[in-house]
N, C-alpha and C. Protein backbone atom coordinates (compact mmCIF):
# COMPACT_ATOMS: atom_id res chain seq x y z
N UNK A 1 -17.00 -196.28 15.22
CA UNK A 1 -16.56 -197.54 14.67
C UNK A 1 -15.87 -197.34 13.32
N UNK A 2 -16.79 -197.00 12.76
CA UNK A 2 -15.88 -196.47 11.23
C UNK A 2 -14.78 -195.46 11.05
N UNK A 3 -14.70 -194.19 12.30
CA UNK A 3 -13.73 -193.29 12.18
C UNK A 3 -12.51 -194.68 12.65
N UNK A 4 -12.49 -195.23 13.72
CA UNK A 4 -11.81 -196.21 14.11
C UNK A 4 -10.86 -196.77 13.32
N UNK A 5 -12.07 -197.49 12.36
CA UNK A 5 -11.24 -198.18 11.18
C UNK A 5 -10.28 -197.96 9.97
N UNK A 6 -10.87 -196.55 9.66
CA UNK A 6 -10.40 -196.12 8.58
C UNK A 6 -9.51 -195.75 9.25
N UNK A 7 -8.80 -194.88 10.49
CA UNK A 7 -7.64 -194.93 11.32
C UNK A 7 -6.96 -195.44 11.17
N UNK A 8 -7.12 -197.30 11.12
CA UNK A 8 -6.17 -198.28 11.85
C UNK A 8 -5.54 -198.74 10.29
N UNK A 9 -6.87 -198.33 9.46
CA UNK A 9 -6.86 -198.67 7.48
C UNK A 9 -5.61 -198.08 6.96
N UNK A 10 -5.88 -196.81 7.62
CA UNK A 10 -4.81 -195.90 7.30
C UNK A 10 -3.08 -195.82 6.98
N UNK A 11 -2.93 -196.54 8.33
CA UNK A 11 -1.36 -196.99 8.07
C UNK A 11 -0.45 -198.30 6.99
N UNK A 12 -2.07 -198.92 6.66
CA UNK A 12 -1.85 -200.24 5.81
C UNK A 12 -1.79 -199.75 4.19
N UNK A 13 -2.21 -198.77 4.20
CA UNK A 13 -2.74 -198.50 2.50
C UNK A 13 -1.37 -198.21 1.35
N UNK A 14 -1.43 -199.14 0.52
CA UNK A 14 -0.82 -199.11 -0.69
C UNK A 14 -1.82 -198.94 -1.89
N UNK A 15 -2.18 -197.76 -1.72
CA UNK A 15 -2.45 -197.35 -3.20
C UNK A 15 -2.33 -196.12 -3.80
N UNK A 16 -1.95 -196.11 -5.07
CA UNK A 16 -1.34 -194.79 -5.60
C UNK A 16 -2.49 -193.56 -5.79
N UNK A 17 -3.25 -193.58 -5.68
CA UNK A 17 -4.58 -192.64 -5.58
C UNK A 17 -5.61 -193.52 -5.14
N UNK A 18 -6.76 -192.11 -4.58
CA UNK A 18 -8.06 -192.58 -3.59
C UNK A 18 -8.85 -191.88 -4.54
N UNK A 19 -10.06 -192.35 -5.20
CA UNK A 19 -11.16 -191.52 -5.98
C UNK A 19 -12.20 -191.37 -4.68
N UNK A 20 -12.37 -190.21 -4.32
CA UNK A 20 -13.03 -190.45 -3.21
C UNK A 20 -14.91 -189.25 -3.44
N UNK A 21 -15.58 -190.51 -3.43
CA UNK A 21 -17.07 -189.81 -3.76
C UNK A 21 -17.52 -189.16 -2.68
N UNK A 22 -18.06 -187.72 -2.66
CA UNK A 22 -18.16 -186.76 -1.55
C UNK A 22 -19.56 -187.45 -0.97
N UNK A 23 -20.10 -187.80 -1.25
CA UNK A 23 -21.77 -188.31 -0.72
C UNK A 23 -21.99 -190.12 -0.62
N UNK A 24 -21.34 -190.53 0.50
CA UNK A 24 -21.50 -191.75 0.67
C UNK A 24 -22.21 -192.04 1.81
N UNK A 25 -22.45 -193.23 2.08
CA UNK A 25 -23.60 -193.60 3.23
C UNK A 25 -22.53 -193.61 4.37
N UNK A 26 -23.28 -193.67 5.83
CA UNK A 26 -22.09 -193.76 6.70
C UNK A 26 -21.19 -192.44 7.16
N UNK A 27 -20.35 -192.22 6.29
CA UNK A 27 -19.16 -191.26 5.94
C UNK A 27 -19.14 -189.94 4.71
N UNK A 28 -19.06 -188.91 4.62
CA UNK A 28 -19.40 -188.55 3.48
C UNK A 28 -17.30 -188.43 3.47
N UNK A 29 -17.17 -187.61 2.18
CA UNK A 29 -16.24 -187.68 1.66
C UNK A 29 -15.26 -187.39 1.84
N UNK A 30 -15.40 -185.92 2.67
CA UNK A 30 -15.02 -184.69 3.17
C UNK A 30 -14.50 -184.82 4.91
N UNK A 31 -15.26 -185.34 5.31
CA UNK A 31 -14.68 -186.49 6.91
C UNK A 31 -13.69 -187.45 6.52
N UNK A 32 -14.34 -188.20 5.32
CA UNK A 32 -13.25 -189.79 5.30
C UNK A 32 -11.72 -188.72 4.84
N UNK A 33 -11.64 -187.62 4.28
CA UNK A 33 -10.33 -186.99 3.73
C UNK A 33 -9.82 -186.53 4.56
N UNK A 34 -10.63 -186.16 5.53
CA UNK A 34 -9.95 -185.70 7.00
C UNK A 34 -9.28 -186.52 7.50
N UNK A 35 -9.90 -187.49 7.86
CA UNK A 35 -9.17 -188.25 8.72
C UNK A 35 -7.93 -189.05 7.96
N UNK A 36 -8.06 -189.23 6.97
CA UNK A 36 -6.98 -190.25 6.22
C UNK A 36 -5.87 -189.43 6.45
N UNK A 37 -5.77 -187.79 6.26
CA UNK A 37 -4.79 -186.87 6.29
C UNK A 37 -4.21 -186.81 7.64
N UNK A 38 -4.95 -187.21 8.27
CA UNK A 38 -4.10 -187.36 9.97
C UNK A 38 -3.25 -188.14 9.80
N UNK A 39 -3.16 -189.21 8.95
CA UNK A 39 -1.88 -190.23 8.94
C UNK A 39 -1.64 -190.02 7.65
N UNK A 40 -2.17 -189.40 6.50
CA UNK A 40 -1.25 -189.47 4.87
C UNK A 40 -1.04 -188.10 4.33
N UNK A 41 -0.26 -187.85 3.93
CA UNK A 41 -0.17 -186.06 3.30
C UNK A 41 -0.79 -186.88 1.85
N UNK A 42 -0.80 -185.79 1.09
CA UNK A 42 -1.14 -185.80 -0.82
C UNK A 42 -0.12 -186.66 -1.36
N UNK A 43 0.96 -186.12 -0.75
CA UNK A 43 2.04 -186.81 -1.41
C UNK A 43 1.85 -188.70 -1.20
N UNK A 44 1.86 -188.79 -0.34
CA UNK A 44 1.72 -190.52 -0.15
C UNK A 44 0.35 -190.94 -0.46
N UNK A 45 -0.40 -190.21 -0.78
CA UNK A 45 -1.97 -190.62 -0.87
C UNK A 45 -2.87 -189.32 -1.93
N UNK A 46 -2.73 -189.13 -2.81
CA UNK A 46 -3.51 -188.12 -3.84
C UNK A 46 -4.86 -188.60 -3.66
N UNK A 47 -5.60 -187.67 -3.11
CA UNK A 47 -7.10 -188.05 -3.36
C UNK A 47 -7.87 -187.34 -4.30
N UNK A 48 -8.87 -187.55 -5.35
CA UNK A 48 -9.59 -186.92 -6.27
C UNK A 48 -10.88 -187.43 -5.93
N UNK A 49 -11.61 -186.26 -5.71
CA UNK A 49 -13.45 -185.61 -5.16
C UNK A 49 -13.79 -186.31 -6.58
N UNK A 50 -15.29 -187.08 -6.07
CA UNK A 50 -15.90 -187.19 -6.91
C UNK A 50 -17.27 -187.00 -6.78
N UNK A 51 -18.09 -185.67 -7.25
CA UNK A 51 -19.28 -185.65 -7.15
C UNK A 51 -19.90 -184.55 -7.92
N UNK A 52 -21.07 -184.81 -8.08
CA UNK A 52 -22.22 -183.66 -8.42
C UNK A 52 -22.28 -182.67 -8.47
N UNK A 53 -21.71 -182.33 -7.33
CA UNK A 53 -22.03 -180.63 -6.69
C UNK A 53 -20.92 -180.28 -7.32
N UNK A 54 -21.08 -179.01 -8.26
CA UNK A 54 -19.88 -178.26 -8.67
C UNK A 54 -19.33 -176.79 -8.38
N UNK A 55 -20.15 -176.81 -7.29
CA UNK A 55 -20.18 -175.27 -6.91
C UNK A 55 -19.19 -175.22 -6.50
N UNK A 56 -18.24 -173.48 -6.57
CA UNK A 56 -16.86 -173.20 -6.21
C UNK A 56 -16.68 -173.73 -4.93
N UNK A 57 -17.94 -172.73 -3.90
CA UNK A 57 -17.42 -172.95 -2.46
C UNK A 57 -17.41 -175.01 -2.08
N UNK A 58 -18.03 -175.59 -2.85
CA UNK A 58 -17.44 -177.37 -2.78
C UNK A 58 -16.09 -177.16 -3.38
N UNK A 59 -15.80 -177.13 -4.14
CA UNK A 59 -14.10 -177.20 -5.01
C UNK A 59 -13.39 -176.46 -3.62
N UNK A 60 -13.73 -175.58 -3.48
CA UNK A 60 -12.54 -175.07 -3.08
C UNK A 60 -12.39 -175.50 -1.64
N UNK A 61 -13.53 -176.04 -0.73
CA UNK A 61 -13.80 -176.60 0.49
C UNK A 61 -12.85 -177.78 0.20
N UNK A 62 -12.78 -178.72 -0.73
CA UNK A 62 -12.15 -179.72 -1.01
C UNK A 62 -10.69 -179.82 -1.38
N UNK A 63 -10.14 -178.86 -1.99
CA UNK A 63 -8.37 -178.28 -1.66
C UNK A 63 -8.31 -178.09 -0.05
N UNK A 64 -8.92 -177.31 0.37
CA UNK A 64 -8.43 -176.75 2.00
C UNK A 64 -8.49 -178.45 2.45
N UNK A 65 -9.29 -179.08 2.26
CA UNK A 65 -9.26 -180.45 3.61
C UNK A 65 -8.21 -181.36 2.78
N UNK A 66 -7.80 -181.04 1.43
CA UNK A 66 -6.60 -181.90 1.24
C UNK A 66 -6.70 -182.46 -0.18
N UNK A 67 -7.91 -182.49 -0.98
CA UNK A 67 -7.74 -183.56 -1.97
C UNK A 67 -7.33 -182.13 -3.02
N UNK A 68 -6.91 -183.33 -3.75
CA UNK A 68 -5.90 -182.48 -5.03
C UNK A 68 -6.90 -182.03 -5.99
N UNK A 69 -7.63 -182.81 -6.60
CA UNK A 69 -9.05 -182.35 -7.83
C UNK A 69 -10.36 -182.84 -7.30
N UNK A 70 -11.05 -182.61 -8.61
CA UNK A 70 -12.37 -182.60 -8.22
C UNK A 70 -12.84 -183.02 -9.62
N UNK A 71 -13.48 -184.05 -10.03
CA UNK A 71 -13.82 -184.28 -11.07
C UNK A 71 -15.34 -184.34 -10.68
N UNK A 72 -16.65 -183.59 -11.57
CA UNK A 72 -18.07 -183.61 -11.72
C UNK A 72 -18.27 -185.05 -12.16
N UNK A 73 -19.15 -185.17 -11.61
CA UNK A 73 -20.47 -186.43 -12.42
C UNK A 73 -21.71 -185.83 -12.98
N UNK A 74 -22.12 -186.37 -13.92
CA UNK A 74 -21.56 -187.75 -14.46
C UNK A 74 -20.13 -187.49 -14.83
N UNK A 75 -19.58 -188.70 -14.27
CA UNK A 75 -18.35 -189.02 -15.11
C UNK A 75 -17.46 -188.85 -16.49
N UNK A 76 -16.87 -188.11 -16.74
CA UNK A 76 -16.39 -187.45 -18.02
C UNK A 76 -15.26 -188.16 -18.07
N UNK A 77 -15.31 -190.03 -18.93
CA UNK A 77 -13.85 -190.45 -18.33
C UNK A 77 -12.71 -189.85 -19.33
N UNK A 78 -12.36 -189.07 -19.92
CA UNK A 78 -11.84 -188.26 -20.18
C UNK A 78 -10.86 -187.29 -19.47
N UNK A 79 -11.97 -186.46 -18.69
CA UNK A 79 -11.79 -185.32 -17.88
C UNK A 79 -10.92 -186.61 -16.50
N UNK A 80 -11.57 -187.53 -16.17
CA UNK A 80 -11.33 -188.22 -14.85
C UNK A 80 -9.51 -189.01 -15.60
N UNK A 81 -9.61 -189.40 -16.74
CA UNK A 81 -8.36 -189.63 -16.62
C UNK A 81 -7.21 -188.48 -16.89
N UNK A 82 -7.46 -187.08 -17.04
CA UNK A 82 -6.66 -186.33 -17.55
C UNK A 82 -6.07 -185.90 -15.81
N UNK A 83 -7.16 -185.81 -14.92
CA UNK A 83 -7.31 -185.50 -14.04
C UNK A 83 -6.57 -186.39 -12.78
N UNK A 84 -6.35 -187.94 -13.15
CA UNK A 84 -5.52 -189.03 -12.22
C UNK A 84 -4.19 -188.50 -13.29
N UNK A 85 -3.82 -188.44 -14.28
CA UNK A 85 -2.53 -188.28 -14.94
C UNK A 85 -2.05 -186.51 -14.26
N UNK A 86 -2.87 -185.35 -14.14
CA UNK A 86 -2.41 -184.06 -13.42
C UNK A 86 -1.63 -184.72 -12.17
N UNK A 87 -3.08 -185.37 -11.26
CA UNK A 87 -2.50 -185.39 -10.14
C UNK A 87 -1.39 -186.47 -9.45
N UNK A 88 -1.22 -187.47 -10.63
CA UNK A 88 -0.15 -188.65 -10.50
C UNK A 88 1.35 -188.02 -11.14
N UNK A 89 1.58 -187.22 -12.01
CA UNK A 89 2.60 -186.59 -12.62
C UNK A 89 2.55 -185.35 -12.34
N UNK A 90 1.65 -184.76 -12.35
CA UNK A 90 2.25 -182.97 -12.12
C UNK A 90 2.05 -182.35 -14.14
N UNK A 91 1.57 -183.09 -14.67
CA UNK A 91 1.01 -182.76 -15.95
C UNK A 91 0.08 -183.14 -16.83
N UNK A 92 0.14 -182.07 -17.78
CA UNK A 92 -1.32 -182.14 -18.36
C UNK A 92 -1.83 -183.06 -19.54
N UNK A 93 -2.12 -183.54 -19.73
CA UNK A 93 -2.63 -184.49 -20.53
C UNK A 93 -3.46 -183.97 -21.72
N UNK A 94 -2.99 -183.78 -22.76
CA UNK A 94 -3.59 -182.60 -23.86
C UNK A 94 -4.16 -183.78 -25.11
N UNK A 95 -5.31 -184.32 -24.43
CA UNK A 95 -6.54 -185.03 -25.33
C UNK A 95 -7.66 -184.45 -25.81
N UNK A 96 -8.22 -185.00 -26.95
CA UNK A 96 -9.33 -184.18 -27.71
C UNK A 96 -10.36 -185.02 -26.94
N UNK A 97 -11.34 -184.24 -26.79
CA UNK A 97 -12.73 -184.54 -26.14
C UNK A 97 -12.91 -185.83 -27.43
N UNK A 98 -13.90 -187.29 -27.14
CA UNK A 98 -14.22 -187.98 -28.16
C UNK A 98 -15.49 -187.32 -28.53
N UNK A 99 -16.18 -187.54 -29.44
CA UNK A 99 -17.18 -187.02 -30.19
C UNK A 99 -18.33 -188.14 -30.49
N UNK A 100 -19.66 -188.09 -30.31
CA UNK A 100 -20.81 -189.14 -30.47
C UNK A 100 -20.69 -188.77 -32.43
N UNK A 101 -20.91 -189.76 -32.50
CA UNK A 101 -21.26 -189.95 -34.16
C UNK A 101 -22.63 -189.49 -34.29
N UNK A 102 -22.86 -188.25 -35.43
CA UNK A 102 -24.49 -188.05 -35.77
C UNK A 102 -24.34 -188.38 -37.31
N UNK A 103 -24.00 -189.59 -37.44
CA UNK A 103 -24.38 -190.46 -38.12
C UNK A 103 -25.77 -191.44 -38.40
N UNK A 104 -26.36 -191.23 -37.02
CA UNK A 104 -27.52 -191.99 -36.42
C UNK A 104 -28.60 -190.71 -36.34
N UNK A 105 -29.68 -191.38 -37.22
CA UNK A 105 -30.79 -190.78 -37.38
C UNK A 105 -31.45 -190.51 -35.97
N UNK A 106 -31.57 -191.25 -35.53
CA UNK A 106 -31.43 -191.59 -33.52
C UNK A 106 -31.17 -189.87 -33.19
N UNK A 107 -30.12 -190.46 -32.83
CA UNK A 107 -29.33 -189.19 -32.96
C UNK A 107 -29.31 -187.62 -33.55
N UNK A 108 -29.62 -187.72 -34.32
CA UNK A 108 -30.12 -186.03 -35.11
C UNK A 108 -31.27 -186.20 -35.32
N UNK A 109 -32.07 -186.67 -34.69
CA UNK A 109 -33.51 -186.35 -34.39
C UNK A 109 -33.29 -185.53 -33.21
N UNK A 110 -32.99 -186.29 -31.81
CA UNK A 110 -33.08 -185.90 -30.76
C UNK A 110 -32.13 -184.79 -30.61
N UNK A 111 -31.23 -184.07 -31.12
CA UNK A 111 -30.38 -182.77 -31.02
C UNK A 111 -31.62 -182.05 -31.72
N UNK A 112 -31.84 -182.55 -32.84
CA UNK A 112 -33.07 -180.95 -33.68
C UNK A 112 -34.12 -180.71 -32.16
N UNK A 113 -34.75 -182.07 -32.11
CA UNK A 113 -35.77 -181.74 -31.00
C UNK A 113 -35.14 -181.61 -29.50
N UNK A 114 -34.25 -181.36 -29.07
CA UNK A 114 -33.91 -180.75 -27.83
C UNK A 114 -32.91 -179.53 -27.75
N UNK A 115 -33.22 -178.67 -28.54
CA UNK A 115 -32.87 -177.68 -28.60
C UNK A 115 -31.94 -176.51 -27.08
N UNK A 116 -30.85 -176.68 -27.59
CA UNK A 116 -30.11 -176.24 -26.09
C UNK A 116 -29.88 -176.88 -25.42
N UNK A 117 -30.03 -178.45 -25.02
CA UNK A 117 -29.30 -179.63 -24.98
C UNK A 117 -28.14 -179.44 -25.31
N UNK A 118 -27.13 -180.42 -24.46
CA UNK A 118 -25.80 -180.60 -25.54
C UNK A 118 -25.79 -182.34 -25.32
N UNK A 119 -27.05 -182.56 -26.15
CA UNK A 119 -27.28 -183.87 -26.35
C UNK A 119 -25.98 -185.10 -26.98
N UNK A 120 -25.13 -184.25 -27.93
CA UNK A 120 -23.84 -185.15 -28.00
C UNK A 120 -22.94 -185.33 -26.38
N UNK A 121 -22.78 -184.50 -25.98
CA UNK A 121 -21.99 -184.36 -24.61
C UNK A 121 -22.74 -185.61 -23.66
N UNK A 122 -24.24 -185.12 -23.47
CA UNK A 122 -25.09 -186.36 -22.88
C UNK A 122 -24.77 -187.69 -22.98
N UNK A 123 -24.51 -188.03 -24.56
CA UNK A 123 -24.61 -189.18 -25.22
C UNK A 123 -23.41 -189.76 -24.97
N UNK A 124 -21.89 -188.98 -25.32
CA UNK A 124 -20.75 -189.22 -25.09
C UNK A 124 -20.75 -189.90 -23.26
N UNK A 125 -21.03 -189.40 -22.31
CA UNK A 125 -21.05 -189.81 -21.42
C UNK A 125 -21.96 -190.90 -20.42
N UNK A 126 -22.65 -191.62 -21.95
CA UNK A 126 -23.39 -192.72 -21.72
C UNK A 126 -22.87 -193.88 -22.71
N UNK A 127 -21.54 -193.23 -23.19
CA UNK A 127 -21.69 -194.33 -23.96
C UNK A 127 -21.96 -194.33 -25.24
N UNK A 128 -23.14 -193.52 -25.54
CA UNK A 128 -23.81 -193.51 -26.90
C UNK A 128 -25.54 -194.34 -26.43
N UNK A 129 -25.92 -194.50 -25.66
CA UNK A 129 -26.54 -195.27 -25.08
C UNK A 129 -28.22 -194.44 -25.77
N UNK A 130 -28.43 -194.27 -26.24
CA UNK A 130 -30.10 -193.31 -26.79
C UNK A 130 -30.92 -193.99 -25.62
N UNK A 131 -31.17 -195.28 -25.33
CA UNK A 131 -32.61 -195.44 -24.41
C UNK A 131 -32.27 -195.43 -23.15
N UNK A 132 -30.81 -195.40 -22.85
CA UNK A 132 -30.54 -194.79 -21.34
C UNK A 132 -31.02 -192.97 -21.20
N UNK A 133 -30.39 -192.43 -22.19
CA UNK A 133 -30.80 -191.00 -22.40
C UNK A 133 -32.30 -190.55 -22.45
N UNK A 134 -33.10 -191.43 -23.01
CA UNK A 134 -34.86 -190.86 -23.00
C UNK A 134 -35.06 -191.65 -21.69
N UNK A 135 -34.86 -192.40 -21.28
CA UNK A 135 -35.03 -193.02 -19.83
C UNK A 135 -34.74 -191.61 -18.45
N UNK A 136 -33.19 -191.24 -19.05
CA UNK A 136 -32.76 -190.11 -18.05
C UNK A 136 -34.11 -188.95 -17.93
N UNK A 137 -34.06 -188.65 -19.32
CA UNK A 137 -34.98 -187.40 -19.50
C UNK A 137 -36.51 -187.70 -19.25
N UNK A 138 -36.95 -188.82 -19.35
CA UNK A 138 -38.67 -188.69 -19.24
C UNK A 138 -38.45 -188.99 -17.49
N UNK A 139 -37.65 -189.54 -16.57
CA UNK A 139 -37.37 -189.55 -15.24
C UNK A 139 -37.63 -188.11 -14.99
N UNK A 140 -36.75 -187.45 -15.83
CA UNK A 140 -36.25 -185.98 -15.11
C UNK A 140 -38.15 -185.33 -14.94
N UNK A 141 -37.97 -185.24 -16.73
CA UNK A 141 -39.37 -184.92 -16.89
C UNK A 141 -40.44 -184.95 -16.20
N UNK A 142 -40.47 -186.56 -15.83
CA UNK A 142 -41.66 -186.53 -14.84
C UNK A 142 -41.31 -186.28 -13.24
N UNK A 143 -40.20 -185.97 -12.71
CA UNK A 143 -40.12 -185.76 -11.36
C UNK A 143 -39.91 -184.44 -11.43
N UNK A 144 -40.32 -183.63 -12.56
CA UNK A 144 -40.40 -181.73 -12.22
C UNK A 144 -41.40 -181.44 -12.90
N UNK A 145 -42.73 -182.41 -13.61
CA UNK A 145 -43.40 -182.10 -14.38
C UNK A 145 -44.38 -180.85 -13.81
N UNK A 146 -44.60 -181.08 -12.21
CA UNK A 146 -44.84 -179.73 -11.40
C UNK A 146 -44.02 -178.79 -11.07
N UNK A 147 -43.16 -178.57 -11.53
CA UNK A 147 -42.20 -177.66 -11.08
C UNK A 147 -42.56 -175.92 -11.36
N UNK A 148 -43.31 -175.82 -12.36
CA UNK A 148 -44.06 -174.52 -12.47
C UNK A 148 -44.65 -174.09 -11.50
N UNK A 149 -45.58 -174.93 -11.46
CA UNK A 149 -46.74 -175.00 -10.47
C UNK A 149 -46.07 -174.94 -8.90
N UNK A 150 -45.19 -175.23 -8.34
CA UNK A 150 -44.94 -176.11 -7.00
C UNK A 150 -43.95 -174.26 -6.91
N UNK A 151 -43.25 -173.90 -7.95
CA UNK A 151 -42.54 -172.56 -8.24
C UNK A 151 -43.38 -171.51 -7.58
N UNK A 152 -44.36 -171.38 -8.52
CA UNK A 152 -45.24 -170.16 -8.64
C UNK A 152 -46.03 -170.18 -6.80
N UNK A 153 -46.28 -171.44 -6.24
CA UNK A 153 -47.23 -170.91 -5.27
C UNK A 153 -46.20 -171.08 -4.22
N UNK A 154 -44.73 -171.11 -4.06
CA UNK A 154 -43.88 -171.21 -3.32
C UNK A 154 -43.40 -169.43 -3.46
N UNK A 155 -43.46 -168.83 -4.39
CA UNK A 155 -43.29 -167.42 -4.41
C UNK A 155 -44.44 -166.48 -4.10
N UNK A 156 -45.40 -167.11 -3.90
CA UNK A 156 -46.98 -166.93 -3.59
C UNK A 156 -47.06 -166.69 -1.68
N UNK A 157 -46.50 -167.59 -1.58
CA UNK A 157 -46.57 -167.69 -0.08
C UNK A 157 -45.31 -166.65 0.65
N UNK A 158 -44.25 -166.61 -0.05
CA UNK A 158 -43.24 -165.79 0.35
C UNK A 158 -43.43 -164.55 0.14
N UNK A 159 -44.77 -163.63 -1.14
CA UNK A 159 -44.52 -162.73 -1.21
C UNK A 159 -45.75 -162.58 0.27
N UNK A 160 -46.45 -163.07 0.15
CA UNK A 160 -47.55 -163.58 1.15
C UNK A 160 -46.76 -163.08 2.75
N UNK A 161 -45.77 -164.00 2.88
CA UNK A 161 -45.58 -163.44 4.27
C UNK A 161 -44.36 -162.12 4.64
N UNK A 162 -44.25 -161.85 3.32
CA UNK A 162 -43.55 -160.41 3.33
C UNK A 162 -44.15 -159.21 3.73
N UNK A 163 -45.48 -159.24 3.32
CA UNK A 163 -46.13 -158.36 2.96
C UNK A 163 -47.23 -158.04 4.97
């Protein structure tokens, strides 16, 4: 039903780029690019990957089926607009990264105490947002707070059935 549609979608579409997120419900990203390319080359349709996974063999899986870039999430709108201006012109867009203000005590608290963080980078891509950021991290925190533990007896069992 859905390969169907996006088929019939296909021949109707006026738009100058597709941001297309590799992990969607239904369809993942990498199918929906397939098929659009049966009826659109790059040229009439530039598509730019949008996801998580940054591993080469994803990037480079994602040129072969057709889309032009690949921008990571979180979202770097920066990187994402330098990245619609590459692939809408054919050039580069030579902007300075913006910078979080550590002006905010907020702020240069949590860089001293997260050491190896690149807690401005974090921040920049929230916005500046501090209680979205301890929200992110005590989430993270507590959904690996076993992760030692869950580590150690998972290498326990493997040396276990090596042996």
């Amino acid at each position: 039903m859905v390969r169907k549609q996006l088929k019939n979608e296909a021949n109707k579409i006026d738009f100058d780029l597709v941001l297309m997120d590799l992990q969607m419900p239904v369809m993942d990203g990498m199918t929906a690019t397939t098929l659009i390319r049966e009826k659109l080359n790059a040229e009439e349709l530039p598509i730019i990957a949008l996801s998580a996974d940054v591993m080469v063999e994803t990037v480079r899986k994602i040129k072969i089926i057709g889309m032009q870039d690949h921008v990571a999430k979180p979202i770097d709108f920066t990187l994402l607009l330098k990245a619609i201006i590459r692939v809408l012109t054919g050039q580069e867009w030579d902007v300075e990264h913006e910078t979080v203000a550590t002006d905010n005590p907020e702020i240069n608290e949590l860089m001293d105490q997260l050491e190896g963080f690149d807690v401005a980078d974090a921040l920049k891509r929230m916005s500046g947002n501090v209680k979205l950021y301890h929200k992110i991290l005590n989430s993270f925190a507590e959904s690996y707070s076993e992760f030692d533990k869950d580590m150690r007896s998972a290498i326990a069992r493997l040396e276990m059935n090596l042996s």
